[in-house]
Protein backbone atom coordinates (compact mmCIF):
# COMPACT_ATOMS: atom_id res chain seq x y z
CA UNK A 1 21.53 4.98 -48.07
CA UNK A 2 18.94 5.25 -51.42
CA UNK A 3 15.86 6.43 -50.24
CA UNK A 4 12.52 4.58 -51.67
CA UNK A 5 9.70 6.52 -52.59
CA UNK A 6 5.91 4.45 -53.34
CA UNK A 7 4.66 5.31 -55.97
CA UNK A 8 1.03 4.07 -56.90
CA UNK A 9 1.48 1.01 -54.92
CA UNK A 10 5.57 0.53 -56.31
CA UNK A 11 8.72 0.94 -54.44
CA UNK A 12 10.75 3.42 -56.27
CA UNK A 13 14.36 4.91 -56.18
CA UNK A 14 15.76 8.09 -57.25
CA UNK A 15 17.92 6.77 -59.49
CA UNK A 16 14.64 4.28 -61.05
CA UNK A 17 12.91 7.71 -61.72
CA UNK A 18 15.40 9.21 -63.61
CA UNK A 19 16.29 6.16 -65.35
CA UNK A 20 12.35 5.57 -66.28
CA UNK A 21 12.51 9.42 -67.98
CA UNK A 22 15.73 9.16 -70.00
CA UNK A 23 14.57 5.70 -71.44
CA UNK A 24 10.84 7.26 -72.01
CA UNK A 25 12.59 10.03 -74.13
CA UNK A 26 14.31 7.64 -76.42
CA UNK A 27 12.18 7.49 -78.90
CA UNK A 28 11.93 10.41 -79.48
CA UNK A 29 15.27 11.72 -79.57
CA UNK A 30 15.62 8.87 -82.18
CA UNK A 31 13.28 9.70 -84.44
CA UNK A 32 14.23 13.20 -84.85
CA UNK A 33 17.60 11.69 -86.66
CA UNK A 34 15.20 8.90 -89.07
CA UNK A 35 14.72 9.93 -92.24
CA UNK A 36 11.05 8.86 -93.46
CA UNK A 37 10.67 6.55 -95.98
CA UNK A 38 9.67 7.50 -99.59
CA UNK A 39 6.46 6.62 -101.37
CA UNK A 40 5.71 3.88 -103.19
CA UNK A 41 3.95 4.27 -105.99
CA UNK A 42 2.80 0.93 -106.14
CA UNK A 43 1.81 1.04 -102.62
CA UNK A 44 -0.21 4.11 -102.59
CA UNK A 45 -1.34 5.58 -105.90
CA UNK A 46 -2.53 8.94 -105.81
CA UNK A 47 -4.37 10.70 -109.04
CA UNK A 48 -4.29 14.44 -108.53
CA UNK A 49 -7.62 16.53 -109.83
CA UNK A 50 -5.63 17.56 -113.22
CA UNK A 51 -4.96 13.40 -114.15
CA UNK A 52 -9.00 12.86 -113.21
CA UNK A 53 -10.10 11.46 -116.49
CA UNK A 54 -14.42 12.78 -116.67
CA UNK A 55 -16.23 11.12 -119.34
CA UNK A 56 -19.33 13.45 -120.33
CA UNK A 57 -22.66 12.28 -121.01
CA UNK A 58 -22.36 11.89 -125.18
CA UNK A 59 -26.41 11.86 -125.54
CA UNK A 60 -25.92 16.52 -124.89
CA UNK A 61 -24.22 18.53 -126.74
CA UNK A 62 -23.60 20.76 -123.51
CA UNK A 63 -22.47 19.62 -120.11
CA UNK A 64 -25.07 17.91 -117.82
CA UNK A 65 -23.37 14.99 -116.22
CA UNK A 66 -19.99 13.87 -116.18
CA UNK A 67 -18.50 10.52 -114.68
CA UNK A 68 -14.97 9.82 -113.61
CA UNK A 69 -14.38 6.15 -112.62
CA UNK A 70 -11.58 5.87 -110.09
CA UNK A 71 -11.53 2.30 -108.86
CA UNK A 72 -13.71 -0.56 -109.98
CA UNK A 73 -16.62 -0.30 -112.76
CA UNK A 74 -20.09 0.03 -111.65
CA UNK A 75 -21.51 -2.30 -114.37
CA UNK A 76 -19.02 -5.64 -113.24
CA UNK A 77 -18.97 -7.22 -110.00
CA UNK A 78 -17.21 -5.93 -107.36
CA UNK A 79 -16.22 -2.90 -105.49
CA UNK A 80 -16.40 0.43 -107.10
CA UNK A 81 -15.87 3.99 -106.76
CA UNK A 82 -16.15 6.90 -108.50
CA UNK A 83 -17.45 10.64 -109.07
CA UNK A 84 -19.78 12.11 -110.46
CA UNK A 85 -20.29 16.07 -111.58
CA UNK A 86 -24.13 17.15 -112.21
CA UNK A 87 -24.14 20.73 -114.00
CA UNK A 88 -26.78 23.31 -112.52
CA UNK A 89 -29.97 22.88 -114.68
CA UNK A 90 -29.57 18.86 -115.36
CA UNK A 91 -31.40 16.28 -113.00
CA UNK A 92 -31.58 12.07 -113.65
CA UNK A 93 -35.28 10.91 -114.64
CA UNK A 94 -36.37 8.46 -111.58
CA UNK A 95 -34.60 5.45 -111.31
CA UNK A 96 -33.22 2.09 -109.13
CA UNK A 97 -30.61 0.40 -108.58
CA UNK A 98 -30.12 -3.37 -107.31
CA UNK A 99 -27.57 -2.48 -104.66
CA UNK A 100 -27.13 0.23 -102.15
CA UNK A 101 -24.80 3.51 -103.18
CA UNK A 102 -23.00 5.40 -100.27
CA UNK A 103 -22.70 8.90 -101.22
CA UNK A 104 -20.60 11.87 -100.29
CA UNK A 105 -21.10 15.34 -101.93
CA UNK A 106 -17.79 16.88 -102.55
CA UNK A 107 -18.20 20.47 -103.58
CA UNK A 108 -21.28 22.23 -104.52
CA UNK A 109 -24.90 21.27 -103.23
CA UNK A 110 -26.53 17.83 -105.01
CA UNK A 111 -30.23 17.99 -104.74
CA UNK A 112 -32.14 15.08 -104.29
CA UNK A 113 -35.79 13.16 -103.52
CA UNK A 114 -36.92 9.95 -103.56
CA UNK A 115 -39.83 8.31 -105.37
CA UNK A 116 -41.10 7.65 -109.03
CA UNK A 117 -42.25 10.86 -109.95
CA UNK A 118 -40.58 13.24 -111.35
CA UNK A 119 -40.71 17.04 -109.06
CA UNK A 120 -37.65 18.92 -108.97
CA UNK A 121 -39.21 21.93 -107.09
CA UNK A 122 -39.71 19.08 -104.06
CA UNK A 123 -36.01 17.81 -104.44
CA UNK A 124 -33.76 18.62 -101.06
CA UNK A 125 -30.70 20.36 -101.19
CA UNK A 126 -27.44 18.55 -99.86
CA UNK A 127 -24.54 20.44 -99.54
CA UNK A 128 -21.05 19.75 -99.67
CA UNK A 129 -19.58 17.18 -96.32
CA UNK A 130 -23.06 15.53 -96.38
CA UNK A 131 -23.87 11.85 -96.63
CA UNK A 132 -26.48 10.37 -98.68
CA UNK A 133 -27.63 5.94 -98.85
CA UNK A 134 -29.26 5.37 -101.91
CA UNK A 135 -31.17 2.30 -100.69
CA UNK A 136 -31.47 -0.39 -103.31
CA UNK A 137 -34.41 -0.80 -105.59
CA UNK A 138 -35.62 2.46 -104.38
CA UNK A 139 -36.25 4.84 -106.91
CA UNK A 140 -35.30 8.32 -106.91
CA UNK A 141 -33.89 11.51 -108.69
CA UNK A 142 -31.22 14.02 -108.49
CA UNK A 143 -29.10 17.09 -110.10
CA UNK A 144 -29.05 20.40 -110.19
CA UNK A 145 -31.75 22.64 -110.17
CA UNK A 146 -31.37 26.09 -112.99
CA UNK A 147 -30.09 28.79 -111.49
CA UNK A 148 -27.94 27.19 -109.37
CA UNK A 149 -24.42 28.87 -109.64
CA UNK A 150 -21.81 25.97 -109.70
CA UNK A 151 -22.11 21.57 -110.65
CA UNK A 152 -22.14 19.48 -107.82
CA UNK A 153 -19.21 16.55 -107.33
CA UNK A 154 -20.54 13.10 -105.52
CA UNK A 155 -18.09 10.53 -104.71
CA UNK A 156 -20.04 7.08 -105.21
CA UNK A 157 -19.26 3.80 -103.73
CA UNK A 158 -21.06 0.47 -104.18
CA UNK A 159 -21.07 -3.07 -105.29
CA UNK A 160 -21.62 -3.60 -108.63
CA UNK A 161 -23.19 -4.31 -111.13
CA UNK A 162 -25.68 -1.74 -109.98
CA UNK A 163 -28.56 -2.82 -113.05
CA UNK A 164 -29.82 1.04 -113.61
CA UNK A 165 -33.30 0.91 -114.42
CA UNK A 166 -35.53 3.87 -115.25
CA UNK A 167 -38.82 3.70 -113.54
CA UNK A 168 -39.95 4.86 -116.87
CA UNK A 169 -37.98 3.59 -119.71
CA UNK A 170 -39.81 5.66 -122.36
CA UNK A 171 -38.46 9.08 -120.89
CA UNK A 172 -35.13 10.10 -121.09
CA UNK A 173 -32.49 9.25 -118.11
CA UNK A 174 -31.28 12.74 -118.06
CA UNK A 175 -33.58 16.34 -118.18
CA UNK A 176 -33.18 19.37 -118.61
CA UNK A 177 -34.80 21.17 -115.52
């Protein structure tokens, strides 16, 4: 005669118990003979740091800020991403955008403040895992400061066409700080 055991309310056997484990260790003795799949390129494109394509900032002769679009362009409609490198001793005048910008700093500290005038010594320094909103049609600045040791990397996404706009048109977007 089988005996029955309850289990949580169920009538169980013996022979239901062990049958429940083998079939629960299927999968996984099945898997361990499946071979995985191989990427598709199409499917998932990855650009590796040496095939990153940064466009410098042609108005310096010397690095200050670099840009390297990786999906989408910030001046059409749509979706975009992309990074951006800030060498130590460069910050961006004041300026606005029309749309929000969700930030994350990569490597290196990005300091920043908000507002239309222009005071690096009050900027904040964000370091590298933080998150930063630029809120639209807010202005604000950010860089570098001098004497920093190493350029800062921001990964940018948005909607575009973001509509830059210095808050002062008749300085220059980028300084030397």
């Amino acid at each position: 005669m089988e005996r029955k055991t309850v289990v949580e309310g169920f009538a169980t056997s013996r022979r239901d118990l062990l049958l429940a484990t083998l079939l629960s260790s299927l999968p996984a003795a099945l898997a361990e003979g499946a071979a995985a799949s191989p990427l598709n390129p199409a499917q998932t494109i990855i650009r590796p740091p040496d095939k990153l394509e940064w466009k410098s900032n042609p108005a310096f002769l010397e690095p200050s800020v670099d840009m390297c679009p990786l999906f989408g362009d910030i001046n059409q409609p749509g979706l975009y991403y992309t990074l951006v490198r800030w060498w130590p001793g460069f910050m961006s005048a004041p300026h606005t955008y029309t749309s929000d910008r969700l930030c994350v700093v990569v490597s290196g500290t990005w300091w920043c403040n908000s507002g239309a005038d222009f005071d690096p010594a009050s900027c904040v320094p964000v370091p590298a895992g933080s998150f930063v909103r630029r809120v639209a049609l807010t202005p604000h600045y950010d860089g570098v400061i001098r004497g920093h040791p190493e350029p800062v990397i921001i990964a940018i996404c948005g909607i575009g066409p973001v509509n830059y706009a210095l808050t002062d048109p008749s300085q220059p977007g980028v300084r030397r700080v």
